[in-house]
Protein backbone atom coordinates (compact mmCIF):
# COMPACT_ATOMS: atom_id res chain seq x y z
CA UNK A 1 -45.19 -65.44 1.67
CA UNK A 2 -43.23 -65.33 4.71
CA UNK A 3 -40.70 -62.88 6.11
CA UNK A 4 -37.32 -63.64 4.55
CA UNK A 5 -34.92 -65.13 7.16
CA UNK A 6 -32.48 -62.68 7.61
CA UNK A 7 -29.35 -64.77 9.55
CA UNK A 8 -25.80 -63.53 8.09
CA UNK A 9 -27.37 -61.13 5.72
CA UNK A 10 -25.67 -57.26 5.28
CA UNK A 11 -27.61 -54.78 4.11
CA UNK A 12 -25.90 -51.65 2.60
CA UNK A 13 -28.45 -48.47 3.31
CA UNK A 14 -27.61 -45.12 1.95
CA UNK A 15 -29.70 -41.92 3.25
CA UNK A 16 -29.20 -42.36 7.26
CA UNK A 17 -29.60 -38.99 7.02
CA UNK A 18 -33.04 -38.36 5.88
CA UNK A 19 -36.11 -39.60 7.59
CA UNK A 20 -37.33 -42.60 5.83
CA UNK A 21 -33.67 -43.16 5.77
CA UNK A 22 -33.25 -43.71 10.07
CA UNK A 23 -36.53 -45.91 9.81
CA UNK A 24 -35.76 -47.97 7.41
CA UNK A 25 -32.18 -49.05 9.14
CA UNK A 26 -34.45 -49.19 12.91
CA UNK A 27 -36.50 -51.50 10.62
CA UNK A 28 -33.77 -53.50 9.40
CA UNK A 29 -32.21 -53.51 12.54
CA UNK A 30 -35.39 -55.23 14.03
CA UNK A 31 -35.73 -58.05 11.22
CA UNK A 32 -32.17 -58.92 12.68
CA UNK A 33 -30.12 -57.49 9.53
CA UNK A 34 -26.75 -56.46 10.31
CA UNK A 35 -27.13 -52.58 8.38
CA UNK A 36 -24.07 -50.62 7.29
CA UNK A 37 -24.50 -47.23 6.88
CA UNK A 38 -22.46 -45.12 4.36
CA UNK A 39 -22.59 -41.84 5.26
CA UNK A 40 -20.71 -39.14 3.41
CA UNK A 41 -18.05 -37.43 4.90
CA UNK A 42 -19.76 -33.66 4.02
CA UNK A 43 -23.19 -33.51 3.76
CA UNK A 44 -24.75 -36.37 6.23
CA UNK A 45 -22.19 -36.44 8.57
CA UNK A 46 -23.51 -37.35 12.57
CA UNK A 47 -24.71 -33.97 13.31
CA UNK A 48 -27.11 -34.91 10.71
CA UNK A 49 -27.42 -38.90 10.55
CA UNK A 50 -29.26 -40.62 13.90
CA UNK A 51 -27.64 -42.37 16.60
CA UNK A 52 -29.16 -45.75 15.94
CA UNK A 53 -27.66 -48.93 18.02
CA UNK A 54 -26.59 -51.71 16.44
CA UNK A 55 -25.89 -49.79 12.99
CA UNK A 56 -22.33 -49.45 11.59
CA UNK A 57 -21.63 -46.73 9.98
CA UNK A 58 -18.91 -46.26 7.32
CA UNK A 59 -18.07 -42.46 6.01
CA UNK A 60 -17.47 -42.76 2.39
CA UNK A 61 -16.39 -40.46 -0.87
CA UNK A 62 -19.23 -40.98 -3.83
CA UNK A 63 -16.37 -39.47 -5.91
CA UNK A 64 -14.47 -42.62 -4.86
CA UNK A 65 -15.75 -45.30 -6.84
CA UNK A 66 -12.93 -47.92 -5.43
CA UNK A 67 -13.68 -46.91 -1.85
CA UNK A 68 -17.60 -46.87 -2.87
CA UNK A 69 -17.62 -50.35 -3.92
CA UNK A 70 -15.35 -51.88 -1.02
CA UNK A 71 -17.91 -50.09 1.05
CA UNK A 72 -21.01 -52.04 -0.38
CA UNK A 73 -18.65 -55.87 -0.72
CA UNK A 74 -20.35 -58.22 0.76
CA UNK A 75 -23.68 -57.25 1.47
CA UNK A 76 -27.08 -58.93 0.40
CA UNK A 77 -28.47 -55.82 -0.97
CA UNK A 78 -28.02 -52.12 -0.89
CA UNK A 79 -31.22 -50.01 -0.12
CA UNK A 80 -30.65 -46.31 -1.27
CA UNK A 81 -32.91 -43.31 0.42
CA UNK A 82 -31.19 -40.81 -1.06
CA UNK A 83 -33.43 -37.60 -1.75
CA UNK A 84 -33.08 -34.27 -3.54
CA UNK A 85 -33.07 -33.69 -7.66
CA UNK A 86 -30.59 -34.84 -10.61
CA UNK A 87 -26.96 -34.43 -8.60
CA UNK A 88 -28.61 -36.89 -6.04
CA UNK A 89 -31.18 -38.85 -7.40
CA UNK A 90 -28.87 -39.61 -11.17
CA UNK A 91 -25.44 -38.94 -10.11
CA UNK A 92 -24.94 -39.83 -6.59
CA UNK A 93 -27.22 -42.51 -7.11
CA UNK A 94 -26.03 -43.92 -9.82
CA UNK A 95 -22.45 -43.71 -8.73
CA UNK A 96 -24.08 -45.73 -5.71
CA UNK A 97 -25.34 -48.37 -8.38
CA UNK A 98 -22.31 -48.93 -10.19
CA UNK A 99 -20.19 -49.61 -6.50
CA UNK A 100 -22.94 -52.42 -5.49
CA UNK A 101 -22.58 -53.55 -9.73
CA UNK A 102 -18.65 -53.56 -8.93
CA UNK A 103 -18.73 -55.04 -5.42
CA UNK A 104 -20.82 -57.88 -6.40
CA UNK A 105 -24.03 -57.24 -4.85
CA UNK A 106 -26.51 -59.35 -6.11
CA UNK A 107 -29.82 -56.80 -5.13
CA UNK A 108 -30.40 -52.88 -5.40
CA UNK A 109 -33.34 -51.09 -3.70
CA UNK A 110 -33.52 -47.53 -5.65
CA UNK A 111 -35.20 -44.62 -3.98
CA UNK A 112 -38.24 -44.44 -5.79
CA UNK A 113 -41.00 -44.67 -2.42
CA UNK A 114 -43.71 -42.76 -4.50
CA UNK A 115 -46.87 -43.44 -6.53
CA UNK A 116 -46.90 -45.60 -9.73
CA UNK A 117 -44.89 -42.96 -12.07
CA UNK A 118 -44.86 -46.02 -14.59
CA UNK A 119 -48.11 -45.15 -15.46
CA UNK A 120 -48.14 -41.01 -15.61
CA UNK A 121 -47.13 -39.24 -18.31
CA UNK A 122 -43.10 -37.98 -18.95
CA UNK A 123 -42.72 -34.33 -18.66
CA UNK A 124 -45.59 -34.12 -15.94
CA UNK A 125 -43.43 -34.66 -12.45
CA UNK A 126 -39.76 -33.20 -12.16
CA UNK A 127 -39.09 -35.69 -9.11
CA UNK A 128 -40.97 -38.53 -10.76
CA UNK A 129 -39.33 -37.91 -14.23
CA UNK A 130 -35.81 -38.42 -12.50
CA UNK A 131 -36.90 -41.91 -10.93
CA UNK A 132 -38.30 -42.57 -14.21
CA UNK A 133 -35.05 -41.94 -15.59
CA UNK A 134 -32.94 -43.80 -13.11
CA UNK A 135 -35.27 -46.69 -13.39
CA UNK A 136 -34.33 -46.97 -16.84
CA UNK A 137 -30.26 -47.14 -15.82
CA UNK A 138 -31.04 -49.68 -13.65
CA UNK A 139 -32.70 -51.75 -15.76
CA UNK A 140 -29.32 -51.92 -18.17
CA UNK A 141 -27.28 -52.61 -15.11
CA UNK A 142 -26.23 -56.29 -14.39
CA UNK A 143 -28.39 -56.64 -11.04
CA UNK A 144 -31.39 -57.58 -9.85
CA UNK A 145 -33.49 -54.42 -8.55
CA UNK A 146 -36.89 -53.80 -6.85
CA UNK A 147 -38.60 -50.27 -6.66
CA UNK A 148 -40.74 -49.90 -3.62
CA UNK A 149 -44.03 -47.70 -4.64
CA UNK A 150 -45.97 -46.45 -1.74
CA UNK A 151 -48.45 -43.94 -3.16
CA UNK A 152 -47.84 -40.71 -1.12
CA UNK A 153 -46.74 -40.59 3.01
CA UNK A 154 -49.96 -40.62 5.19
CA UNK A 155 -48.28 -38.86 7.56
CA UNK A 156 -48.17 -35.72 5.42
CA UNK A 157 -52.00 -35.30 5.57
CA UNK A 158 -51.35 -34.31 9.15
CA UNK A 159 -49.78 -30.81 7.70
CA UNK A 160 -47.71 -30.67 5.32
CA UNK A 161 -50.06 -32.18 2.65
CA UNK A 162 -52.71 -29.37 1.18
CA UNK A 163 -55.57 -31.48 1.60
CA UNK A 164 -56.98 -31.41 4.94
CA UNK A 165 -57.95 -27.59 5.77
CA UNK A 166 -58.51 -27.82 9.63
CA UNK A 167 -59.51 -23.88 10.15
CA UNK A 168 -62.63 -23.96 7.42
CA UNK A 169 -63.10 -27.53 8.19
CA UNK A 170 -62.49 -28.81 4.09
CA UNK A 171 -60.98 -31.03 2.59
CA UNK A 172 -59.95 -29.64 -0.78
CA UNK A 173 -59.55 -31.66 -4.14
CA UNK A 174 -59.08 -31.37 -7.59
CA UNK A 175 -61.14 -33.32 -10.41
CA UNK A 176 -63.11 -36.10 -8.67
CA UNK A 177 -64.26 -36.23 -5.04
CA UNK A 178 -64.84 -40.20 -5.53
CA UNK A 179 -61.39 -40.97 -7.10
CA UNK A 180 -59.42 -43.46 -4.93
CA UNK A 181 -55.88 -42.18 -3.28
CA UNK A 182 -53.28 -44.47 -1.94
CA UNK A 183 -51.72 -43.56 1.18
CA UNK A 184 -48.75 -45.37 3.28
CA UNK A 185 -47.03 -43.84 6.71
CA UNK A 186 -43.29 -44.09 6.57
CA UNK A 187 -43.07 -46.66 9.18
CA UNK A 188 -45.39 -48.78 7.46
CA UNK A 189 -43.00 -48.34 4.37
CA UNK A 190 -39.44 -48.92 6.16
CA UNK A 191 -40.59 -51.96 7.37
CA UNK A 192 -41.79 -53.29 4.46
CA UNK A 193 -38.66 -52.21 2.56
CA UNK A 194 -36.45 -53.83 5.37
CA UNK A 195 -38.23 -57.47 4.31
CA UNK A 196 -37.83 -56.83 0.44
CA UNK A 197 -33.99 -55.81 1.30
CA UNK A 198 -33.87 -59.42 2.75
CA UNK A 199 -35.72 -61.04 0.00
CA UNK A 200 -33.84 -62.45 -2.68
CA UNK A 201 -36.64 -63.35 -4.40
CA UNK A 202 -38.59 -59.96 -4.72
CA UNK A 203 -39.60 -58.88 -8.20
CA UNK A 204 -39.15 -55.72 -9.71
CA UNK A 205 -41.63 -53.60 -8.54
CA UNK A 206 -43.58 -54.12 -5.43
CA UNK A 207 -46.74 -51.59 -4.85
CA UNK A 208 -48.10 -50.99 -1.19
CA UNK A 209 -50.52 -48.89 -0.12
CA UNK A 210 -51.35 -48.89 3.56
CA UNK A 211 -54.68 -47.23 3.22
CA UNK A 212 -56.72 -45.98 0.37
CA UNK A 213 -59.14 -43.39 0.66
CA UNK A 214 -61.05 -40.84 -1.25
CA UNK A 215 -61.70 -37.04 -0.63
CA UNK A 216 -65.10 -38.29 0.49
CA UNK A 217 -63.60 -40.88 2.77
CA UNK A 218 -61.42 -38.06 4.10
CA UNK A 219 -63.97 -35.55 4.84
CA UNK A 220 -66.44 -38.29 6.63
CA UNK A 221 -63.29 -39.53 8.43
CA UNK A 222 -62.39 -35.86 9.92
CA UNK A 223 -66.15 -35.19 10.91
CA UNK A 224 -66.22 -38.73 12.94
CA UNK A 225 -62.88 -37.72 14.45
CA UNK A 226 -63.37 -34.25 15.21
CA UNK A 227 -67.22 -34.31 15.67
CA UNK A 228 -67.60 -31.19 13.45
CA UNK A 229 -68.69 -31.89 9.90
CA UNK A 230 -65.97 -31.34 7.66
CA UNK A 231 -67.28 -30.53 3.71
CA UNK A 232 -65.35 -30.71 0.69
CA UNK A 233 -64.08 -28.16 -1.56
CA UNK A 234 -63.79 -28.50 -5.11
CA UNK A 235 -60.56 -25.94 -5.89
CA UNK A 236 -61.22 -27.20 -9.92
CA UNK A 237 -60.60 -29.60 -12.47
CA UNK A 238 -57.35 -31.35 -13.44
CA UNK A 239 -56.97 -28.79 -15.96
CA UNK A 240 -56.87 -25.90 -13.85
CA UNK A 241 -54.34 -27.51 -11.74
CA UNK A 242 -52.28 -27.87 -14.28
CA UNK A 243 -52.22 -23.81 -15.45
CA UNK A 244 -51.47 -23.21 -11.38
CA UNK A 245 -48.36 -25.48 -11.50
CA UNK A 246 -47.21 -23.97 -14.62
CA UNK A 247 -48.05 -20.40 -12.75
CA UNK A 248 -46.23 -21.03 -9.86
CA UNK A 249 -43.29 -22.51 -11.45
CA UNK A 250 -42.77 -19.58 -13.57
CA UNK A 251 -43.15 -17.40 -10.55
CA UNK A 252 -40.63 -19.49 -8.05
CA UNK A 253 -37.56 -17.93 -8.33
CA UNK A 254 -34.81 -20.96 -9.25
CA UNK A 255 -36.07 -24.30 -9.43
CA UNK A 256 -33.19 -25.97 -6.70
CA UNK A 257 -35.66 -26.81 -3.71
CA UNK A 258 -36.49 -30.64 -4.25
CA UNK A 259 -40.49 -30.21 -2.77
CA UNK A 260 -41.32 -26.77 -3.52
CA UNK A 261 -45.20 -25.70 -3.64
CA UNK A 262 -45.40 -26.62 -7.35
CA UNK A 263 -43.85 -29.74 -7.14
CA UNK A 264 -46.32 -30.95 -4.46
CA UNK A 265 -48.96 -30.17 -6.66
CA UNK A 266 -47.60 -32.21 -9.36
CA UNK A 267 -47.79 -34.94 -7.15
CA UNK A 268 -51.19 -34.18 -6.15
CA UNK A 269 -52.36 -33.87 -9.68
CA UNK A 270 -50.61 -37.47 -10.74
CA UNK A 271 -52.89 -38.73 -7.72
CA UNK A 272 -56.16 -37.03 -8.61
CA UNK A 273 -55.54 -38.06 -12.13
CA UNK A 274 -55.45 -41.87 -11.46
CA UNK A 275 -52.70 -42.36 -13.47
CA UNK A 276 -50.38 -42.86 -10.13
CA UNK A 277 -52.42 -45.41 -8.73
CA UNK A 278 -51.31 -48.63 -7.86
CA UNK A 279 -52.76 -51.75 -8.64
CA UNK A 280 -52.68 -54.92 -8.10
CA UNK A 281 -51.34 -54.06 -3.62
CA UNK A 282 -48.39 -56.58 -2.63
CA UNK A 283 -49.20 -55.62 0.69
CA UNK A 284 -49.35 -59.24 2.00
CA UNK A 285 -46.38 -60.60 0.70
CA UNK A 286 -44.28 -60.57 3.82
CA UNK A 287 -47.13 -62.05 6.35
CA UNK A 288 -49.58 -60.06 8.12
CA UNK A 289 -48.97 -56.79 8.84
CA UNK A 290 -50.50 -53.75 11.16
CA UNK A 291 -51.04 -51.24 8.38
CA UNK A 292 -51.57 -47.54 9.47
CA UNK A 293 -54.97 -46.49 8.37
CA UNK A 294 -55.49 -42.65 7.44
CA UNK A 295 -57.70 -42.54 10.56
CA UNK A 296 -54.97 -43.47 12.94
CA UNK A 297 -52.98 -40.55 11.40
CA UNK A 298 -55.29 -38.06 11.24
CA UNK A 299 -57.00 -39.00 15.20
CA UNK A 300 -53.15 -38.72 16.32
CA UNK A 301 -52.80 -35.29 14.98
């Protein structure tokens, strides 16, 4: 399918703020979308949002559901990044939804950019378990929406990801060293977003994965790169992981940081599992595309 033509077409995007956020307006922005902003007047003011050209930005109230709404009239579709647990993901979010409901709007992009939470099990992912439940408000409202699943950022196996130990030269795992894991680097993900934003005709969920590799892939990838053989470390079974999450939960004073240590590993666990991974790829539905492999990421690190 080809890329949507984008003449006359406002996009609403909420989350300048955050980092998918910026890329996904520079993406817009690039498709030839006209992108208003709507950044809060606390919070993600422009100490905090990027100076992008070309973007307009408009500060608005999400307590204000009049000023909310005349914020999102006339746009196309409005593309939420917002990030952070229930006060953002349910309430700010949702207040978000029922201004694009109210203005009109005939498309809503929630901020779901994650692995395939449809198919893991309720009670097993804090973060995922809120999408989950927005997904489900959505679903009642009277608009047409499209969750974006992406598997888990690429560029987090340059760091912040657990997975790639540099100094003992391992890549650790849990369960299956053979099990497939989809991976997709942000950029790759705001631009596809910026053509579904611009599609009318995209269908409720569309599932990307800009690279899919297993701990075995990883491990021969970082011995080719690095010219050191890199081995792979079995830390235990799913099992295990689980008793370590419920550990370290117990253990983490307050439960108010949105990616703390236990909360990655849930993630980790969903992927290791296979129940987060997504199938069949819509990666082609918007042309041709460069896709960042998990070599390029890991050779630029």
């Amino acid at each position: 399918m080809d890329s949507p033509d984008p003449k006359t077409q406002t996009i609403v995007l909420a989350g300048l703020g955050g980092d998918l956020g910026g890329r996904i307006a520079r993406a817009l922005i690039a498709q030839g979308s006209e992108v208003r902003a709507l950044v809060r007047a606390a919070g993600d003011g422009p100490r905090h949002a990027p100076d992008i050209p070309g973007l307009t930005r408009v500060t608005v109230d999400y307590g204000n559901a009049a000023t909310l709404a005349e914020a999102c009239r006339g746009a196309a579709c409005v593309v939420s990044s917002l990030n952070g647990l229930a006060p953002v993901i349910l309430e700010a979010q949702g207040r978000l939804l029922d201004a694009a409901v109210a203005a009109g709007v005939p498309r809503f992009i929630p901020s779901d950019f994650s692995l395939d939470f449809t198919g893991t099990e309720p009670g097993g992912n804090r973060n995922l378990d809120l999408r989950r439940t927005f997904m489900e408000r959505v679903d009642r409202a009277p608009i047409r929406a499209t969750s974006i699943l992406n598997g888990a950022f690429s560029d987090l196996l340059t760091g912040q990801a657990p997975i790639i130990l540099k100094a003992p030269r391992k890549v650790l795992y849990w369960g299956n060293a053979d099990q497939p894991l989809d991976f997709t680097a942000r950029d790759d993900v705001a631009h596809y977003t910026a053509a579904a934003a611009l599609d009318p005709a995209a269908p409720r969920i569309l599932r990307i994965a800009g690279d899919v590799a297993t701990p075995r892939d990883l491990a021969a990838t970082m011995s080719d790169i690095t010219g050191t053989p890199f081995g792979l470390w079995r830390a235990g079974g799913l099992g295990r992981l689980s008793l370590i999450i419920r550990i370290l939960r117990r253990l983490t004073p307050g439960n108010d940081a949105v990616f703390p240590i236990w909360q990655g590993l849930q993630y980790l666990r969903d992927m290791s599992s296979g129940r987060g991974k997504l199938a069949p790829l819509d990666n082609d539905r918007y042309g041709p595309h460069p896709w960042t492999s998990v070599r390029q990421v890991l050779g630029g690190a």
